[in-house]
Protein backbone atom coordinates (compact mmCIF):
# COMPACT_ATOMS: atom_id res chain seq x y z
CA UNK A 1 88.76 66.06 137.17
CA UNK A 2 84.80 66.55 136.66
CA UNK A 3 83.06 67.00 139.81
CA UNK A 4 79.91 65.13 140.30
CA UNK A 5 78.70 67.49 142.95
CA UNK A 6 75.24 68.36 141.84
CA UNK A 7 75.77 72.41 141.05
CA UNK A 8 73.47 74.87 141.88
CA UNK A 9 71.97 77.48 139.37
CA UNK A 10 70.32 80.53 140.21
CA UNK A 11 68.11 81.11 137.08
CA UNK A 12 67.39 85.29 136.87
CA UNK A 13 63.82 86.20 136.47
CA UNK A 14 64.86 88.97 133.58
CA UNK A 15 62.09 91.36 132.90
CA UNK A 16 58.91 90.47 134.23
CA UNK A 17 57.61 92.19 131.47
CA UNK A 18 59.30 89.90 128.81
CA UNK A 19 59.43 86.47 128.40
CA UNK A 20 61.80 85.52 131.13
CA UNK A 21 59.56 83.83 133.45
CA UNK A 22 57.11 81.72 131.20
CA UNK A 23 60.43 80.56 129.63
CA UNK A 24 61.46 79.67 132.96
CA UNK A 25 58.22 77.95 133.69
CA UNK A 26 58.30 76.15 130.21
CA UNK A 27 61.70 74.90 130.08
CA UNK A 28 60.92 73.65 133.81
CA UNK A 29 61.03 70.02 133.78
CA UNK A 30 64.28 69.79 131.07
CA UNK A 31 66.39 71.60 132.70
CA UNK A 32 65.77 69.60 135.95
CA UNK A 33 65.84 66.39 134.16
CA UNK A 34 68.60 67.04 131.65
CA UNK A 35 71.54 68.01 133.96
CA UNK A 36 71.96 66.43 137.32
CA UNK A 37 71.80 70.23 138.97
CA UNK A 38 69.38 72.30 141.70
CA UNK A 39 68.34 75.05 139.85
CA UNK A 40 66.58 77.76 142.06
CA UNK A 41 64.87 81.06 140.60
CA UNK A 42 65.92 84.32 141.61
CA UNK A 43 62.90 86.49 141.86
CA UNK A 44 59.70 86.55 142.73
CA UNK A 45 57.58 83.78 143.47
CA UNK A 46 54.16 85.35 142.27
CA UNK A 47 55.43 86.18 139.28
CA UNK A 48 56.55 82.46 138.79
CA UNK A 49 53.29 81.33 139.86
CA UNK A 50 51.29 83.57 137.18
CA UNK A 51 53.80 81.94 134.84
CA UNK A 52 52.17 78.88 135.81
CA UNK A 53 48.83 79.49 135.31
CA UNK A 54 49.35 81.07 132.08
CA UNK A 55 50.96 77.79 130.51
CA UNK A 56 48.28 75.29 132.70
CA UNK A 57 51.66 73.76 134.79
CA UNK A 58 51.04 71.18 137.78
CA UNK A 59 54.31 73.05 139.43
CA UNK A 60 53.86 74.88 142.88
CA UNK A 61 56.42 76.97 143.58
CA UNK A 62 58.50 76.74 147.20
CA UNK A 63 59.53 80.04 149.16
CA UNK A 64 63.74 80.02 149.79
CA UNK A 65 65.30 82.19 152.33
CA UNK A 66 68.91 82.65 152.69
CA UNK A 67 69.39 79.38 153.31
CA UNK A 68 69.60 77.96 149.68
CA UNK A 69 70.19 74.71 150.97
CA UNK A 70 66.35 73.88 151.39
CA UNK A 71 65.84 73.58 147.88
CA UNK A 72 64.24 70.84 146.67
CA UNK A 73 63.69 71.55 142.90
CA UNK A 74 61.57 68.59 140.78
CA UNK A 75 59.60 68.35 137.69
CA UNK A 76 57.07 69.57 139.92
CA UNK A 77 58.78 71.71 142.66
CA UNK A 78 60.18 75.69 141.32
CA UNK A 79 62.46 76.46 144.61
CA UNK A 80 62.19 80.53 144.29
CA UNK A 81 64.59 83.10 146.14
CA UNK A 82 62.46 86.13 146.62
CA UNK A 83 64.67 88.86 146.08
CA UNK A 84 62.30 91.86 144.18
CA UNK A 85 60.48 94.35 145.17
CA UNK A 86 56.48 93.71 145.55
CA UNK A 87 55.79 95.80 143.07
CA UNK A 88 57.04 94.19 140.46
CA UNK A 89 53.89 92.00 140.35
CA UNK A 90 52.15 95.35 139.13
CA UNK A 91 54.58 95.16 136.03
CA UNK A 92 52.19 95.51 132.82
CA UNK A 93 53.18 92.62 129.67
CA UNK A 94 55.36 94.12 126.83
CA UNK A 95 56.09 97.56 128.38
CA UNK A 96 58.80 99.43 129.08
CA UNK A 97 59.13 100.43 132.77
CA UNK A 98 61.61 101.54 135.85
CA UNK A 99 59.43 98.55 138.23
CA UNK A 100 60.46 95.75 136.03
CA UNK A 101 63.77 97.26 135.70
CA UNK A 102 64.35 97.15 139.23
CA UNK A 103 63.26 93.77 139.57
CA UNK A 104 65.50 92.79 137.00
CA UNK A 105 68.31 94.44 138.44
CA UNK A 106 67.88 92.97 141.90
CA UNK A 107 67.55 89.70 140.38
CA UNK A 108 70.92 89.80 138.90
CA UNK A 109 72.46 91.27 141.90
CA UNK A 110 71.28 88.44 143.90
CA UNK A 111 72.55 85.74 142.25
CA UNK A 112 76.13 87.22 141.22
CA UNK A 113 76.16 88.24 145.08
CA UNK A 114 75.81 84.03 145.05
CA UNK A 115 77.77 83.06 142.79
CA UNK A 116 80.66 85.17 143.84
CA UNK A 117 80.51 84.07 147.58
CA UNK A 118 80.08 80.00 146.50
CA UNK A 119 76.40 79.81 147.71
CA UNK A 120 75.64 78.66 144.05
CA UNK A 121 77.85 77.55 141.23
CA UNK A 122 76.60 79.18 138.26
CA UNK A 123 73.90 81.94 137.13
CA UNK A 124 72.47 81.20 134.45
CA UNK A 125 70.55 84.76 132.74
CA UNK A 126 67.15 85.73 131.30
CA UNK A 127 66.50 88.57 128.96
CA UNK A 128 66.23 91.95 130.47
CA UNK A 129 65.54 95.29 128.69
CA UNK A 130 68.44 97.82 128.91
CA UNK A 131 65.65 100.60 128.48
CA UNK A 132 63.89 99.54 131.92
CA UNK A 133 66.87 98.90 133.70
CA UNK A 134 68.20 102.70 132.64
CA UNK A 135 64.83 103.82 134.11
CA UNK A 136 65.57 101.81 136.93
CA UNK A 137 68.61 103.74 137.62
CA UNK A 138 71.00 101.43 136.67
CA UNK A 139 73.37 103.01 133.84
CA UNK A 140 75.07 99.73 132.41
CA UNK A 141 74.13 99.23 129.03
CA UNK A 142 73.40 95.13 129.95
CA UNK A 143 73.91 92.30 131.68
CA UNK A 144 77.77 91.57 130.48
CA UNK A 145 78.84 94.91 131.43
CA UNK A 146 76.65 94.77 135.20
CA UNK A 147 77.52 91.56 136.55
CA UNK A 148 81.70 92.23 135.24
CA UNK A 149 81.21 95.54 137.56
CA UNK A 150 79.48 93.45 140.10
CA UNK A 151 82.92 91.16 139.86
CA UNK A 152 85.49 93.44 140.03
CA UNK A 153 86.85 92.74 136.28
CA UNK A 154 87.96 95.04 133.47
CA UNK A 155 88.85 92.69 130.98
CA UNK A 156 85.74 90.41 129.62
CA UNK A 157 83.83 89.37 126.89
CA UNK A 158 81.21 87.90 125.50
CA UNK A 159 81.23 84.61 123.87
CA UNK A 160 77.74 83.33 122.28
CA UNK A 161 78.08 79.65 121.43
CA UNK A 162 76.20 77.46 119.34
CA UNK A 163 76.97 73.96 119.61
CA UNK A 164 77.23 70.52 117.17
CA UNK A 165 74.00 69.98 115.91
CA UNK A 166 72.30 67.68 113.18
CA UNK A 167 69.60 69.87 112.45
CA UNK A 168 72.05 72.82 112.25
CA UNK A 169 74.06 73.30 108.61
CA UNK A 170 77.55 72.64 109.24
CA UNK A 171 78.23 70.20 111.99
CA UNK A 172 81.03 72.38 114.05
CA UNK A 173 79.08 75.18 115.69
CA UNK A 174 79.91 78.41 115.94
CA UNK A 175 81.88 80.23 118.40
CA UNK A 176 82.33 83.56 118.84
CA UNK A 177 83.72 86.65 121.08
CA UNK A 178 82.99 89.94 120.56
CA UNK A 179 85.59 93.05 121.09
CA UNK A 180 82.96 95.65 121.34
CA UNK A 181 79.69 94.99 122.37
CA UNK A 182 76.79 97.42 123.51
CA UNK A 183 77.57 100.59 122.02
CA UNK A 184 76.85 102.76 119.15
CA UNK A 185 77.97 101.96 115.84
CA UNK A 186 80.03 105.16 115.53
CA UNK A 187 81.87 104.31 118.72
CA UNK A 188 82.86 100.95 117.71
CA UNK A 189 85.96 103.03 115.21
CA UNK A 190 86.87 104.92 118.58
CA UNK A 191 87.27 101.19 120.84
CA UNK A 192 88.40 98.66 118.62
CA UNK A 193 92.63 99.04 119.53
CA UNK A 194 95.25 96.59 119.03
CA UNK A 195 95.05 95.90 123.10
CA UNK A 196 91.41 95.20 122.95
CA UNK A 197 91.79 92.96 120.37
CA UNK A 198 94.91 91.45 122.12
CA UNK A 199 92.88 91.14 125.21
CA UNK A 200 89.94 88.97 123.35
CA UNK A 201 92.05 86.87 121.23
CA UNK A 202 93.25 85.76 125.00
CA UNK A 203 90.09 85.43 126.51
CA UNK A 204 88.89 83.20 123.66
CA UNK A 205 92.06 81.58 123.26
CA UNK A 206 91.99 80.70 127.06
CA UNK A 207 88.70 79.29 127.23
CA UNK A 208 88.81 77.05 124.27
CA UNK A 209 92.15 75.61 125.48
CA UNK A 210 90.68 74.57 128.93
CA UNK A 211 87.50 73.16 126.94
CA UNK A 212 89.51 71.35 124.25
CA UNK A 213 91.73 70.10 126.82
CA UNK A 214 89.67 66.82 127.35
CA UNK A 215 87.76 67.83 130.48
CA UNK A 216 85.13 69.93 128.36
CA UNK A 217 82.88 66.30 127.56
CA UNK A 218 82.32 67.93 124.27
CA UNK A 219 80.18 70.71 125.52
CA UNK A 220 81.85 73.95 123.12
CA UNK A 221 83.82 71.64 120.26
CA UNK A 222 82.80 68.27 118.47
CA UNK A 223 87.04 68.77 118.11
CA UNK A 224 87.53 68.07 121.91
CA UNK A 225 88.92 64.70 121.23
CA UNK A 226 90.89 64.98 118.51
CA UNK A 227 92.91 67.42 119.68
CA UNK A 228 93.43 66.83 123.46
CA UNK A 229 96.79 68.48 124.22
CA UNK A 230 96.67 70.73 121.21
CA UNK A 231 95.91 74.23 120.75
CA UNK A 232 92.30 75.74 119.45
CA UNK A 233 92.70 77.54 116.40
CA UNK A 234 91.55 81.08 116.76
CA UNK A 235 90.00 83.45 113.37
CA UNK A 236 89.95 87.22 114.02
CA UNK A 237 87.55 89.22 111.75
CA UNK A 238 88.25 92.19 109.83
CA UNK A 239 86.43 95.58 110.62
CA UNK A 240 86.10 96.61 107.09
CA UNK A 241 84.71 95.15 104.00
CA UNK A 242 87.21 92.84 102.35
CA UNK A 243 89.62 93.01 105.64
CA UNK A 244 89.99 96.83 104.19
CA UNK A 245 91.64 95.59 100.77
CA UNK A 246 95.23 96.94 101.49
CA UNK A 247 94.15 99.62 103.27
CA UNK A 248 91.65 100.69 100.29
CA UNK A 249 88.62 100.81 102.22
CA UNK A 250 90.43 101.47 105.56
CA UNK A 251 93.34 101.23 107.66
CA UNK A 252 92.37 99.39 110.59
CA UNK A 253 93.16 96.04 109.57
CA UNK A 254 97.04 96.68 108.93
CA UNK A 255 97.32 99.39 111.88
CA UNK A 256 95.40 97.99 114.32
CA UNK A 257 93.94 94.17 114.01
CA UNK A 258 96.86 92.43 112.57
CA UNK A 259 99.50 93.87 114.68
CA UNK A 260 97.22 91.89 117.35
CA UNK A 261 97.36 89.17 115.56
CA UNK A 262 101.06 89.47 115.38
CA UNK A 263 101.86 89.70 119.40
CA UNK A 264 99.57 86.79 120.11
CA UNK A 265 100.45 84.22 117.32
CA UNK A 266 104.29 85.67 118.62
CA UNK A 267 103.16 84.47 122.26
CA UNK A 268 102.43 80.70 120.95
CA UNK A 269 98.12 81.39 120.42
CA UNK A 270 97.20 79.27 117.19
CA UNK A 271 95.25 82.88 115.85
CA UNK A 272 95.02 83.95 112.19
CA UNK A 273 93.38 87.15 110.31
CA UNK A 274 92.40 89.49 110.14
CA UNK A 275 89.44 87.90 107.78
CA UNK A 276 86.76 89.39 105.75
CA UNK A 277 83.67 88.63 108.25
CA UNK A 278 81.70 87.19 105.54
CA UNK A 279 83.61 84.17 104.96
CA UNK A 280 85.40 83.60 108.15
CA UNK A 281 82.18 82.64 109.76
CA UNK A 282 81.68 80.11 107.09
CA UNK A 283 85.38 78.49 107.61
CA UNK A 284 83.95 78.78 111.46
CA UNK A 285 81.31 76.87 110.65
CA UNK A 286 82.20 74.44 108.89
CA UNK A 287 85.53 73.27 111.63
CA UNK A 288 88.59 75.63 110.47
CA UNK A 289 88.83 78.43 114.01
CA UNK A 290 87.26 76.31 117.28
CA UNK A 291 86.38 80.82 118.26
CA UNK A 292 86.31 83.73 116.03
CA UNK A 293 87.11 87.23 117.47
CA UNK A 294 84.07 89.46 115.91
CA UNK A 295 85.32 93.25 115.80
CA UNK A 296 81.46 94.44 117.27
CA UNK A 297 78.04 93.00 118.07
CA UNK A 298 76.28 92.45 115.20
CA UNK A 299 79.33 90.74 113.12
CA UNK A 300 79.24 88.33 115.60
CA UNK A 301 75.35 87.71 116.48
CA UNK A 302 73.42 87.47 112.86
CA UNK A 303 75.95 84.68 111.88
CA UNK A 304 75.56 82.47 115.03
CA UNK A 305 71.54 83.46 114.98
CA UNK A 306 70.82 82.46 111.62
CA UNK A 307 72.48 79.11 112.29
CA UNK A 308 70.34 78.45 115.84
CA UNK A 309 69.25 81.23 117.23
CA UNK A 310 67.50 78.93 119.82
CA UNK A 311 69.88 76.72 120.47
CA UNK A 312 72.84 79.55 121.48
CA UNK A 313 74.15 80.35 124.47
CA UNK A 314 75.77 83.49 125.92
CA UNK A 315 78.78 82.56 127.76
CA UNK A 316 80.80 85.57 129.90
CA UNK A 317 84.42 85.14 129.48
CA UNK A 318 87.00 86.64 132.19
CA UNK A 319 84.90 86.56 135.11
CA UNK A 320 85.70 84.66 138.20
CA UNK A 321 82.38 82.89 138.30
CA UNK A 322 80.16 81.82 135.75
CA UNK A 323 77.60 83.01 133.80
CA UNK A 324 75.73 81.99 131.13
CA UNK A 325 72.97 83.29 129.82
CA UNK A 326 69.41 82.97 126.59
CA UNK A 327 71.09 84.30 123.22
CA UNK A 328 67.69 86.10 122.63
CA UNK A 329 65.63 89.67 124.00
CA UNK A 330 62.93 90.08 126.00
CA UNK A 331 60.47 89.18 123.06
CA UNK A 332 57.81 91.96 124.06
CA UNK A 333 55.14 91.38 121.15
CA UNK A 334 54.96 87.77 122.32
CA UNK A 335 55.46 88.37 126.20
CA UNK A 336 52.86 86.63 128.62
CA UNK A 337 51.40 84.60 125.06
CA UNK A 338 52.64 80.90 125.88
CA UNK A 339 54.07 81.07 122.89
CA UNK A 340 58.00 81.63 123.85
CA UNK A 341 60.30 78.58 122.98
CA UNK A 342 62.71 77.83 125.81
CA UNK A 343 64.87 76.06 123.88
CA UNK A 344 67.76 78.43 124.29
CA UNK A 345 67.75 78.26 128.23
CA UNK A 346 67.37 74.91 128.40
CA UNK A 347 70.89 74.94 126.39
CA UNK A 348 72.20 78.03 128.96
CA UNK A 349 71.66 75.42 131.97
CA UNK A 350 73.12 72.67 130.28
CA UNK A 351 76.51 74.82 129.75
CA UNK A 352 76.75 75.99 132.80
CA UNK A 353 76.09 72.64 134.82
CA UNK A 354 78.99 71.23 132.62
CA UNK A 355 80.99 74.26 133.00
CA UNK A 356 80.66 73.93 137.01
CA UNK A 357 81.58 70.30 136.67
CA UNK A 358 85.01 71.27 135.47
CA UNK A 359 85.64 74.09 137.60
């Protein structure tokens, strides 16, 4: 059954450097009007309030304590949890530093602290810079990674989605997990293993049954009602080029992918592949896999970004709250410009208010 509890969302403030808060600021009165939600900022309220000025906004911006309660958020009213250091205010546009690192980190710590003790119902992310937030002492290579720490949880994933559109090619979407995420290319040989690949087939597998189940209200699949009761048909990409052409161009697709494959299509998952990653996207695309399992991070992003980048969403899958978060960086060269498009946070809220509706 879909609640109609009106959830709460503590929106991150990212780096202050970035674009995080003028996005915030921007994408204001939509994401207040679109979802019946109280979305409250985690982060600093003079930072919000230079946000303001920069874009000309009649918003004023009111102080929250612990006591989230109090908010009153309206296409005029920003309810704002300080949580940051003062200093942060100091932080200089499109540059690297430890400050806005800090205030990033705090930021997410605050609102996973939240979301994992029910204060709020989702936390929904805004671009931070992995550089600053190394300076600030924190050694997680991003959010994902931070917040599953945070949580307690060794088994997650990312998911970007990109939902039905009519201005996007292909009316389906795209859906996609990833096995590895921030690390170096040369790792990626050393961590892709038939139990990581196991473990996301499951993730994705999970989460597209419970949204194709007919509780989702068509937020992740234009499929929802057509298969209510059925299974979601999960694609697995190859490492290699050509899904390693027999093992001609490499092994890991018979020793390692497939044999996943194998033990979940043996466990009653609707999963095929390994596929070349060129074309499975397409198939993707176009309604054949409601997920695809993407082998590392870039397999996974430049398909779903060339098809929307602004209109994806970063979804964490395995944790026991939820998070969603901006498909996009911290946009440095265009930082503190009014030019940002909010577009893809706008989308992040809407997911998560409908994913706290079915909780």
């Amino acid at each position: 059954m879909i609640s109609e509890k009106k959830p709460k969302l503590a929106l991150t403030l990212g780096d202050v450097a970035g674009i995080g808060p003028e996005i915030i600021v921007s994408g204001w009165s939509r994401i207040v009007q679109q979802e019946n939600c109280i979305p409250i900022v985690f982060g600093d309220q003079r930072v919000i309030e230079k946000a303001i000025d920069l874009l000309g906004c009649d918003y004023i911006v009111q102080p929250i304590d612990a006591n989230l309660e109090i908010a009153e958020p309206s296409t005029h009213v920003i309810p704002c949890l300080n949580c940051c250091l003062d200093d942060v205010r100091d932080a200089r546009p499109g540059e690297v530093s430890g400050m806005a690192g800090e205030a990033a980190y705090q930021s997410i710590i605050a609102a996973t602290l939240h979301a994992i003790s029910g204060k709020v119902d989702a936390i929904v992310t805004t671009p931070i810079n992995k550089q600053a937030l190394n300076m600030a002492g924190c050694r997680f290579p991003g959010h994902t990674e931070l917040i599953a720490s945070r949580c307690g949880v060794e088994n997650f994933a990312m998911m970007l989605y990109l939902g039905p559109s009519e201005n996007i090619k292909g009316t389906h979407g795209l859906t996609v997990v990833h096995v590895t995420l921030h690390t170096a290319m040369r790792n990626i040989f050393d961590e892709i293993a038939t139990e990581n690949v196991l473990a996301k087939i499951q993730l994705a597998n999970d989460f597209m049954l419970k949204m194709l189940s007919g509780r989702s209200t068509g937020v992740l699949s234009d499929r929802s009602t057509d298969m209510k009761g059925q299974t979601p048909a999960v694609g697995v990409c190859s490492l290699n080029p050509h899904a390693g052409e027999s093992g001609l161009f490499g092994s890991e697709e018979l020793n390692i992918i497939a044999p996943a494959v194998k033990i979940a299509h043996d466990a009653g998952i609707n999963v095929s592949g390994p596929f070349p990653a060129d074309t499975i996207m397409l198939k993707a695309r176009d309604g054949e896999f409601d997920a695809v399992v993407a082998m590392f991070h870039d397999q996974g992003h430049i398909a779903l970004k060339l098809l929307g980048m602004h209109q994806a969403v970063n979804i964490t899958l395995g944790l026991p709250i939820i998070r969603t978060s901006v498909a996009h960086g911290t946009a440095f060269d265009i930082a503190w410009q009014g030019k940002a498009n909010p577009a893809s946070l706008i989308e992040a809220c809407r997911v998560a208010c409908v994913l706290a509706k079915n909780q």
